[in-house]
C-alpha atoms as a PDB file:
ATOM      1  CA  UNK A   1       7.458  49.923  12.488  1.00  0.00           C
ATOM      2  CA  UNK A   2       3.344  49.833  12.606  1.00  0.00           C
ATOM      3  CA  UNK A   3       2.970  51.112   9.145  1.00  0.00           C
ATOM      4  CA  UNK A   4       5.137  48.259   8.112  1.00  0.00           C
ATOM      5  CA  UNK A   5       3.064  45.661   9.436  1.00  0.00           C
ATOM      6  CA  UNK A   6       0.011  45.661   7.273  1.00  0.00           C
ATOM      7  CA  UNK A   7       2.588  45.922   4.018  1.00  0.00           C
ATOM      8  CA  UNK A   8       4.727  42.762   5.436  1.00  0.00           C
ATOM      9  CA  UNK A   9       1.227  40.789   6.443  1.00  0.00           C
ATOM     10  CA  UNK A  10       0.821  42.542   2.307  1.00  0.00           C
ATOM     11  CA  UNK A  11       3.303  40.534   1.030  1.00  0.00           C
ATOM     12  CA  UNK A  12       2.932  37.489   3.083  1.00  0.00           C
ATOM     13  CA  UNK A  13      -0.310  36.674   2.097  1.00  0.00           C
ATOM     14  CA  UNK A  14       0.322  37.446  -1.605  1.00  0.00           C
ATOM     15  CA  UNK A  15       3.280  34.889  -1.032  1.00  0.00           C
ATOM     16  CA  UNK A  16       1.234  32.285   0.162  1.00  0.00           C
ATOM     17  CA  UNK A  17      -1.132  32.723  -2.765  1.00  0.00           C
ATOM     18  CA  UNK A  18       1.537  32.358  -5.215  1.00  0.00           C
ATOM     19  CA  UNK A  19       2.800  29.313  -3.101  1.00  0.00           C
ATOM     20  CA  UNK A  20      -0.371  27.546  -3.978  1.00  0.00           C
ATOM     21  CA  UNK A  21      -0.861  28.893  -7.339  1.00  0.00           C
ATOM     22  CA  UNK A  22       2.611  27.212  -7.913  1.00  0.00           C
ATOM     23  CA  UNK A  23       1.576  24.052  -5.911  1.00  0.00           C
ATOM     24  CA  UNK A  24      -1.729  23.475  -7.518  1.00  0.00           C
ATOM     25  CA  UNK A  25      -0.075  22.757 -11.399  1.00  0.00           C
ATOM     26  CA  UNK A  26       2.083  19.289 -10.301  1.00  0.00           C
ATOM     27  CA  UNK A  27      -0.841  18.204  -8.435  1.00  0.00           C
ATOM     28  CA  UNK A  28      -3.212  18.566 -11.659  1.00  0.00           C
ATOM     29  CA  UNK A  29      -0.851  17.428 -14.371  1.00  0.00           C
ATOM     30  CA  UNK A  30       0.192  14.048 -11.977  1.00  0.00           C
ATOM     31  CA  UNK A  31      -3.511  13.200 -11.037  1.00  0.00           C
ATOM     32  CA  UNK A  32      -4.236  13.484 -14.572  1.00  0.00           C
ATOM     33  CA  UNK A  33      -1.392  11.211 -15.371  1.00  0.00           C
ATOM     34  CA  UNK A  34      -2.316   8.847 -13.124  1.00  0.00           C
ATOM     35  CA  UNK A  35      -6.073   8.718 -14.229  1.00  0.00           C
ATOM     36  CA  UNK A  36      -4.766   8.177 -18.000  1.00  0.00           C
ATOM     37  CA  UNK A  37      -2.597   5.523 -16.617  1.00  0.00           C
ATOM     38  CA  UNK A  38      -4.927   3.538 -15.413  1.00  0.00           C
ATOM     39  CA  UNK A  39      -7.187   4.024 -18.296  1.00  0.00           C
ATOM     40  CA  UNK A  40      -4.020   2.848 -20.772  1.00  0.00           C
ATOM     41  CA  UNK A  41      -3.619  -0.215 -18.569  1.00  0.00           C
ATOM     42  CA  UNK A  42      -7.162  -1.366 -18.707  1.00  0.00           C
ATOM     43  CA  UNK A  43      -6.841  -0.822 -22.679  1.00  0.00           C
ATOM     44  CA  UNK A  44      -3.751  -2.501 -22.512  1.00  0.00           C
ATOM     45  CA  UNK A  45      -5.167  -5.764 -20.976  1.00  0.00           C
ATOM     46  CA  UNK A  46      -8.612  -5.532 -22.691  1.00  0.00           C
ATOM     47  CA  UNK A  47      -6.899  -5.483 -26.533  1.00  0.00           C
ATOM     48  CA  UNK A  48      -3.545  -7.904 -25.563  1.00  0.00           C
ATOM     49  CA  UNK A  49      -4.886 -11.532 -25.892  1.00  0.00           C
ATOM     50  CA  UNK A  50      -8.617 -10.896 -25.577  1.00  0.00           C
ATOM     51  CA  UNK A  51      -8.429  -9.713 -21.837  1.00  0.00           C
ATOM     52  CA  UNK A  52      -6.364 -12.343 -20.524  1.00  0.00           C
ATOM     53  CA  UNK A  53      -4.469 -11.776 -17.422  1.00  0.00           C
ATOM     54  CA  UNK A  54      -0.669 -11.176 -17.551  1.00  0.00           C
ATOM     55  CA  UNK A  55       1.654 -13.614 -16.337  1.00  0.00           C
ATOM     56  CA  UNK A  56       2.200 -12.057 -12.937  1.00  0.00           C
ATOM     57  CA  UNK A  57      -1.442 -12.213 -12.860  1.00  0.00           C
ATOM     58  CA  UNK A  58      -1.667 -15.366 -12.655  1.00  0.00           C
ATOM     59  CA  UNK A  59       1.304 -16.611 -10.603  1.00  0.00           C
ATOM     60  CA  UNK A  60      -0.066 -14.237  -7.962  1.00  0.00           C
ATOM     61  CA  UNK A  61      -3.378 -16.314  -7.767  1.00  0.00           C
ATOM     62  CA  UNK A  62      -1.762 -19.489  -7.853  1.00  0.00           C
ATOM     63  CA  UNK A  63       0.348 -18.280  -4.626  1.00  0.00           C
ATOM     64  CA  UNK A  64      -3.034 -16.769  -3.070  1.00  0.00           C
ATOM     65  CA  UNK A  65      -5.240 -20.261  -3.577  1.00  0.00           C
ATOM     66  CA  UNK A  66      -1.788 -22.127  -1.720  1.00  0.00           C
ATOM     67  CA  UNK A  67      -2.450 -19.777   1.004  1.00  0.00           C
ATOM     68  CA  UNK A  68      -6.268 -20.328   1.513  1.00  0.00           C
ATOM     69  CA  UNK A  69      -7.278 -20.531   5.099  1.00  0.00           C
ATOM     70  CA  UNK A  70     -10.074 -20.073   7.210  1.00  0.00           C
ATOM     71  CA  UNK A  71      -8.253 -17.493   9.292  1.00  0.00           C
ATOM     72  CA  UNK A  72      -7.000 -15.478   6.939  1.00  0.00           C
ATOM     73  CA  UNK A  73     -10.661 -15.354   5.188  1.00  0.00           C
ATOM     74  CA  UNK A  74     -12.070 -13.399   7.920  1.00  0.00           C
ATOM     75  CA  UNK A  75     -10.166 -10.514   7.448  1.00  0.00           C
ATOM     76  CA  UNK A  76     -10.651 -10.797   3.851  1.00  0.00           C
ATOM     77  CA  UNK A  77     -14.234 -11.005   4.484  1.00  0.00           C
ATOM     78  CA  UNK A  78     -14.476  -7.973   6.705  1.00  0.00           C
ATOM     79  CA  UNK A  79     -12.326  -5.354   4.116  1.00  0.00           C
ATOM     80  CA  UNK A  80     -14.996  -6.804   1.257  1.00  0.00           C
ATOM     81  CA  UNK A  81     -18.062  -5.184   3.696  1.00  0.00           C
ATOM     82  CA  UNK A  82     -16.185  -2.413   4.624  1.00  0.00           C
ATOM     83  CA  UNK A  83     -14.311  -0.991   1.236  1.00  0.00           C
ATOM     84  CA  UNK A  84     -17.265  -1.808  -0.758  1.00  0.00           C
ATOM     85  CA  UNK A  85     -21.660  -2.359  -1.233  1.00  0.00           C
ATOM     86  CA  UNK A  86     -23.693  -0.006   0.958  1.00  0.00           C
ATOM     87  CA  UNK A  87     -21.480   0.180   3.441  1.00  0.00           C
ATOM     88  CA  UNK A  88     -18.517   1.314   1.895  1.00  0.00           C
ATOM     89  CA  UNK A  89     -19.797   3.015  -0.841  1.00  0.00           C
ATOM     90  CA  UNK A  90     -22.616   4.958   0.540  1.00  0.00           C
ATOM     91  CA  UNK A  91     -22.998   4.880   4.643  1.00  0.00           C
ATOM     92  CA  UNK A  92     -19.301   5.267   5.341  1.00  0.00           C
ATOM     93  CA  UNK A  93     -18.819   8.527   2.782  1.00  0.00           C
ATOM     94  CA  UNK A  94     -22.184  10.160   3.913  1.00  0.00           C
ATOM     95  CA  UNK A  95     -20.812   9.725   8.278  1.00  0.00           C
ATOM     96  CA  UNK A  96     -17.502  11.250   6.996  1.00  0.00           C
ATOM     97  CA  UNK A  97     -18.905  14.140   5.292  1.00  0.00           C
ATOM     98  CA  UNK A  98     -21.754  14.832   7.672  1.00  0.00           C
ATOM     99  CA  UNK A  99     -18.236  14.777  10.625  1.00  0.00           C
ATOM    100  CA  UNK A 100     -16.409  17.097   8.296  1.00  0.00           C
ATOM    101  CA  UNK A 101     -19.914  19.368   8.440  1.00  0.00           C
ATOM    102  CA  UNK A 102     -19.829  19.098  11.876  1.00  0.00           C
ATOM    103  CA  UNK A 103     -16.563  19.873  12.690  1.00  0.00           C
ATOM    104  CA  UNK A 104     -17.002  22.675   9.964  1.00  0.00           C
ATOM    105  CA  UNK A 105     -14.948  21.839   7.285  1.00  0.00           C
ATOM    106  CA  UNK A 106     -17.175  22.781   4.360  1.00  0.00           C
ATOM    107  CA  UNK A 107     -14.887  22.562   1.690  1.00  0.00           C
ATOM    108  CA  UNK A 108     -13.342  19.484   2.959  1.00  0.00           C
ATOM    109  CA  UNK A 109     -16.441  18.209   2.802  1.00  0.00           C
ATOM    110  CA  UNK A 110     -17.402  19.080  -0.316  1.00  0.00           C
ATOM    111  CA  UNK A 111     -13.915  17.801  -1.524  1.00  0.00           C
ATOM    112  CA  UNK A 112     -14.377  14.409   0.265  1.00  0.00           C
ATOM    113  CA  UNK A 113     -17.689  13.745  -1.577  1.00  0.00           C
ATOM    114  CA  UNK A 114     -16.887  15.132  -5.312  1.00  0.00           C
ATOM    115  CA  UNK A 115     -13.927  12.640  -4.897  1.00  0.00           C
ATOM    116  CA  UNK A 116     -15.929   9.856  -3.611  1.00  0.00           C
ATOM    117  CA  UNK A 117     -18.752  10.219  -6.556  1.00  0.00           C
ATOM    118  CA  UNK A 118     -16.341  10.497  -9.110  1.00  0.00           C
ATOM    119  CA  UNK A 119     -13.709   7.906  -8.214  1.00  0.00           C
ATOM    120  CA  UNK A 120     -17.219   5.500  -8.134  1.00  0.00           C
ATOM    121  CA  UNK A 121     -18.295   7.180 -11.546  1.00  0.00           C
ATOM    122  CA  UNK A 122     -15.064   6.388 -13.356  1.00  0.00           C
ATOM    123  CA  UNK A 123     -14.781   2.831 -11.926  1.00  0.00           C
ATOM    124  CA  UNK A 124     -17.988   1.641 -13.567  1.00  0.00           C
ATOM    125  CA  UNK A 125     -17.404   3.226 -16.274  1.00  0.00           C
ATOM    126  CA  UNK A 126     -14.082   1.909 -16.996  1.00  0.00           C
ATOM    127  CA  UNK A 127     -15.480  -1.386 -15.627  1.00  0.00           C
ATOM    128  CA  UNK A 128     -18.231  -1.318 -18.674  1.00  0.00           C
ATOM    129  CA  UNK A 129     -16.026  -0.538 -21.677  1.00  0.00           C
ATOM    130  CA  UNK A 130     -13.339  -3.043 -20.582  1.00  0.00           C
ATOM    131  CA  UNK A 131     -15.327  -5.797 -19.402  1.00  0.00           C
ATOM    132  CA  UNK A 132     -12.779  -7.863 -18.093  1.00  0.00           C
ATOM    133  CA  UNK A 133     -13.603 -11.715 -17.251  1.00  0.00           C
ATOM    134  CA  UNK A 134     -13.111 -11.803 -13.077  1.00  0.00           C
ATOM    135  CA  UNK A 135     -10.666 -14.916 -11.689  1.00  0.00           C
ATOM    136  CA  UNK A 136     -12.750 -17.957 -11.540  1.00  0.00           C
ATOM    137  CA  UNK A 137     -11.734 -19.265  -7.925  1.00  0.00           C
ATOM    138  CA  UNK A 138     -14.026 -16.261  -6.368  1.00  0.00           C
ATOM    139  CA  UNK A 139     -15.249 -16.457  -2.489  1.00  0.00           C
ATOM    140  CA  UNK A 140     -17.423 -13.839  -2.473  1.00  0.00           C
ATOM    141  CA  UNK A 141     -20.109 -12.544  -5.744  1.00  0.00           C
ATOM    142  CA  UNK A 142     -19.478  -9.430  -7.604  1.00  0.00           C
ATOM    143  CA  UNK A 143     -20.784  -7.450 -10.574  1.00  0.00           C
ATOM    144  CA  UNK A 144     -19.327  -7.572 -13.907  1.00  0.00           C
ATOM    145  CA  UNK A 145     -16.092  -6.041 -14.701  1.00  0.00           C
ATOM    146  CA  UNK A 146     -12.644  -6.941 -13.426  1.00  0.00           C
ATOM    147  CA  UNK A 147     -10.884  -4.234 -13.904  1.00  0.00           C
ATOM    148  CA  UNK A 148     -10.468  -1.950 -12.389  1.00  0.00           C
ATOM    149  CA  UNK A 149     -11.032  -3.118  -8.606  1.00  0.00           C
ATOM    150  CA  UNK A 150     -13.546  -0.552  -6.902  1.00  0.00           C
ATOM    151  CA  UNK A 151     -12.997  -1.927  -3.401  1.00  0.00           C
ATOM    152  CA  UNK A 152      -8.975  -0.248  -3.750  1.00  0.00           C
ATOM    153  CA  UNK A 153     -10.145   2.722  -5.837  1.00  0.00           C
ATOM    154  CA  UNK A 154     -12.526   3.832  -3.079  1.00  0.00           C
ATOM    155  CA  UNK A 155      -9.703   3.131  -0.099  1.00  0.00           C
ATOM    156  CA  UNK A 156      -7.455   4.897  -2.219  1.00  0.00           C
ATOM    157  CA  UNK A 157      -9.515   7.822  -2.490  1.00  0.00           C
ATOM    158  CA  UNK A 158     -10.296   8.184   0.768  1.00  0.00           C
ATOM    159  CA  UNK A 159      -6.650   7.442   1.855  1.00  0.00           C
ATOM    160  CA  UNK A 160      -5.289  10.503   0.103  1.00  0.00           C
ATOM    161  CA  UNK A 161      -8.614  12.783   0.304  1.00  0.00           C
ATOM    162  CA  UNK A 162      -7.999  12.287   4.204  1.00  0.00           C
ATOM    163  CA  UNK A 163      -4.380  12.905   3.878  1.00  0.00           C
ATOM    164  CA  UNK A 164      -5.114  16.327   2.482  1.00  0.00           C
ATOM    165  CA  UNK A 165      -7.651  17.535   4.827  1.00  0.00           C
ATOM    166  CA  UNK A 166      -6.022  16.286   7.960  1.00  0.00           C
ATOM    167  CA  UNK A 167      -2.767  16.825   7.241  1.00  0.00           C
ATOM    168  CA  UNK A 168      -1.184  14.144   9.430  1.00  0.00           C
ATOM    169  CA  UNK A 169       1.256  11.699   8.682  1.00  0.00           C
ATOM    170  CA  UNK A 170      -0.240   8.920  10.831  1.00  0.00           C
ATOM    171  CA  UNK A 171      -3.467   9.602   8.857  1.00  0.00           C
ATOM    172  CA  UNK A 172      -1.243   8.932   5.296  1.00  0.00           C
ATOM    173  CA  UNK A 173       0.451   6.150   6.874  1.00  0.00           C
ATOM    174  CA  UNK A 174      -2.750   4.522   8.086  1.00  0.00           C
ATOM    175  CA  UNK A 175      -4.285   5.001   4.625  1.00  0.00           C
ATOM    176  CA  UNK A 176      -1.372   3.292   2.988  1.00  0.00           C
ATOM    177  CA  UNK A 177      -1.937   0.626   4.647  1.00  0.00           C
ATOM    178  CA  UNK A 178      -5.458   0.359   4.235  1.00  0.00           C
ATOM    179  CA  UNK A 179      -5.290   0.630   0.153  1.00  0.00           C
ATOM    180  CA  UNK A 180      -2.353  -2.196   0.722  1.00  0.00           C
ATOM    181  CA  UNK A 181      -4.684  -4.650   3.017  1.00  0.00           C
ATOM    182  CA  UNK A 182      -7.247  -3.906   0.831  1.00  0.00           C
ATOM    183  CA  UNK A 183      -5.577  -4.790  -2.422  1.00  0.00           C
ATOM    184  CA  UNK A 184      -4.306  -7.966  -0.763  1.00  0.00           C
ATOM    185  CA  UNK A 185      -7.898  -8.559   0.407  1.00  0.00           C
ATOM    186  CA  UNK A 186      -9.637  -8.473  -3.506  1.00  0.00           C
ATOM    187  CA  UNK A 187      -6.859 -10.544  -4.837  1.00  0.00           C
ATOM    188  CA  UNK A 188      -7.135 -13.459  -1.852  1.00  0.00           C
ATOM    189  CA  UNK A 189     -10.966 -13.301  -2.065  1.00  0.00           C
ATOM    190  CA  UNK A 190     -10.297 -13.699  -5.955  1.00  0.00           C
ATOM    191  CA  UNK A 191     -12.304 -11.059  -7.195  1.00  0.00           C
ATOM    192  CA  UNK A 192     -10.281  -9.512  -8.924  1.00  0.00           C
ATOM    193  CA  UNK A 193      -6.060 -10.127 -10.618  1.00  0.00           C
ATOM    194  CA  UNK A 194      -3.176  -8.268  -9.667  1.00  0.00           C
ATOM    195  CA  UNK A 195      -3.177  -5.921 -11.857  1.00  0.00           C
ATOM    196  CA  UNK A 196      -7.031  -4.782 -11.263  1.00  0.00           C
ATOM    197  CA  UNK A 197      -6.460  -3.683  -7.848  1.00  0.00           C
ATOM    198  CA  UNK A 198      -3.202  -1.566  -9.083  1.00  0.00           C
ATOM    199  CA  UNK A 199      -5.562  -0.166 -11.657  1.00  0.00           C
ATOM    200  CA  UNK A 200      -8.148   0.901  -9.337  1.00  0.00           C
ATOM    201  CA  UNK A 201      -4.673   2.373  -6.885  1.00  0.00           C
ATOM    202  CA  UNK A 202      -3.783   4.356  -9.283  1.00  0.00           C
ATOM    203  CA  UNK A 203      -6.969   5.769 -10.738  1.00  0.00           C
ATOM    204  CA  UNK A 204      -8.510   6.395  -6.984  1.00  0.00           C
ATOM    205  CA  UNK A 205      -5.385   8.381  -6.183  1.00  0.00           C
ATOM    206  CA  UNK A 206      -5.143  10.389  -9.556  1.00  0.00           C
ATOM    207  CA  UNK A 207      -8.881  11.382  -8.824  1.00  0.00           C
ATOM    208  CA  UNK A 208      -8.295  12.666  -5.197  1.00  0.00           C
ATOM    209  CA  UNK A 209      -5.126  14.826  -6.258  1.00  0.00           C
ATOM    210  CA  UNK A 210      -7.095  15.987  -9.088  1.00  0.00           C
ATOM    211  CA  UNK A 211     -10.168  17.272  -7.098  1.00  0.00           C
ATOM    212  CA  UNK A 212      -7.729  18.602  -4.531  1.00  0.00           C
ATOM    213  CA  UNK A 213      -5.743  20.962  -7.102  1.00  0.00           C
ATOM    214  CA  UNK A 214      -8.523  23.502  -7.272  1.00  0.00           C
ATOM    215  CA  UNK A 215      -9.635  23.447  -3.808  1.00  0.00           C
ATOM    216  CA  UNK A 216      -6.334  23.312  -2.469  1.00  0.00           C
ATOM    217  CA  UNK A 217      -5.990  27.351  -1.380  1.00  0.00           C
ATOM    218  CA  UNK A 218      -9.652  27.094   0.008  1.00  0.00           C
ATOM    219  CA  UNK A 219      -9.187  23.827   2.178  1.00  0.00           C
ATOM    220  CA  UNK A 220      -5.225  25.611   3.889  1.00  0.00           C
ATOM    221  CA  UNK A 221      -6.935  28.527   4.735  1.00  0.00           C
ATOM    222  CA  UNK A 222     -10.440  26.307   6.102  1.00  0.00           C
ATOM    223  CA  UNK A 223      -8.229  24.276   7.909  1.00  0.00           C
ATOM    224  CA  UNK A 224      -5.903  27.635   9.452  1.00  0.00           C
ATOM    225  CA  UNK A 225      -9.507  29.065  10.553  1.00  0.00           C
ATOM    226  CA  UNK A 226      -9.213  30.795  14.079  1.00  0.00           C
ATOM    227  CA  UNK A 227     -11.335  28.752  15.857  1.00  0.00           C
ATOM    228  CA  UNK A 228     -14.209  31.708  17.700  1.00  0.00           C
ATOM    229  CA  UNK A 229     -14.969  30.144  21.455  1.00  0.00           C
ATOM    230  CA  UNK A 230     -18.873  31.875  22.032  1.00  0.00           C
ATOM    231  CA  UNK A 231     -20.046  32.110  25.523  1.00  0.00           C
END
């Protein structure tokens, strides 16, 4: 029975290797998708009638300025600080990754901030070769480039980057609803149409699946660490 041990804990691990060798080619083809997607939509609206937006486009704005209220621009407000600027885009990334270091998740980290630069990298860079005209009714100032929205790109990315690493379903739930509130948020603050803030959904998510593919057997086994109690 002992010798058979170390040639079952053999095949187990070899198992699990396979596992995520098999795992790791649906997460790469489907984040690429996605990322293409959202590349073919921006081309879409930037060549169909000279960047206008589409018709849902608009009839969502005209349902958002009905709705205009002071109450509901506080909230707004507040997911424009956090999902976006300095804040969002620089101080709230560097006190995740330095917790992740902490806590010592390496490779999470690591994984958090690739994602993070490069979901930022492809925004503005999509947001430069479309150059799509922003909604005119705007409460808040932005930069140049409609589509896609940045604010949702970077709560997407951190929605499913922290849904990997943490491995919770409150934590995929609560990110779900954050990339929701905060799509609602750009479109009421009129920053940005519809169909910029499911642009910048989609291409945040394809990047985090992406970046998680290859890092995927590394972050199971950091996360499945024994944790070594000194004393």
């Amino acid at each position: 029975m002992t010798e058979n041990r170390p040639r079952t804990r053999y095949a187990a691990d070899q198992a699990l290797k396979s596992e995520v060798r098999v795992t790791r080619h649906w997460p790469l083809v489907s984040g690429i998708a996605a990322v293409v997607l959202a590349a073919v939509l921006g081309a879409v609206i930037a060549y169909r009638a000279s960047n206008k937006p589409f018709e849902f486009d608009t009839e969502w704005m005209e349902e958002i300025l009905e709705a205009r209220n002071p109450v509901l621009e506080i909230p707004a407000q507040l997911m424009n600080t956090v999902g976006g600027g300095l804040f969002g885009v620089i101080i709230l990334p560097i006190v995740i990754v330095v917790l992740l270091l902490i806590l010592r998740r390496k490779w999470a980290a690591l994984y958090f901030a690739a994602a993070s630069i490069l979901s930022a990298g492809l925004v503005q860079l999509l947001k430069n070769v479309f150059a799509r005209p922003r909604p005119e009714d705007m409460l808040v100032t932005a930069d140049i480039g409609s589509f896609p929205s940045g604010h949702v790109a970077n709560a997407a990315t951190m929605a499913v980057v922290l849904g990997f690493i943490l491995q919770r379903t409150w934590v995929w739930i609560a990110g779900m609803v954050y990339a929701i509130l905060m799509m609602l948020s750009r479109t009421y603050l009129g920053v940005h149409w519809a169909s910029d803030t499911i642009g910048g959904l989609v291409l945040g998510a394809g990047v985090a699946v992406i970046l998680w593919a290859p890092l995927a057997h590394r972050l199971h086994l950091e996360r499945h660490k024994p944790i070594v109690v000194q004393s």
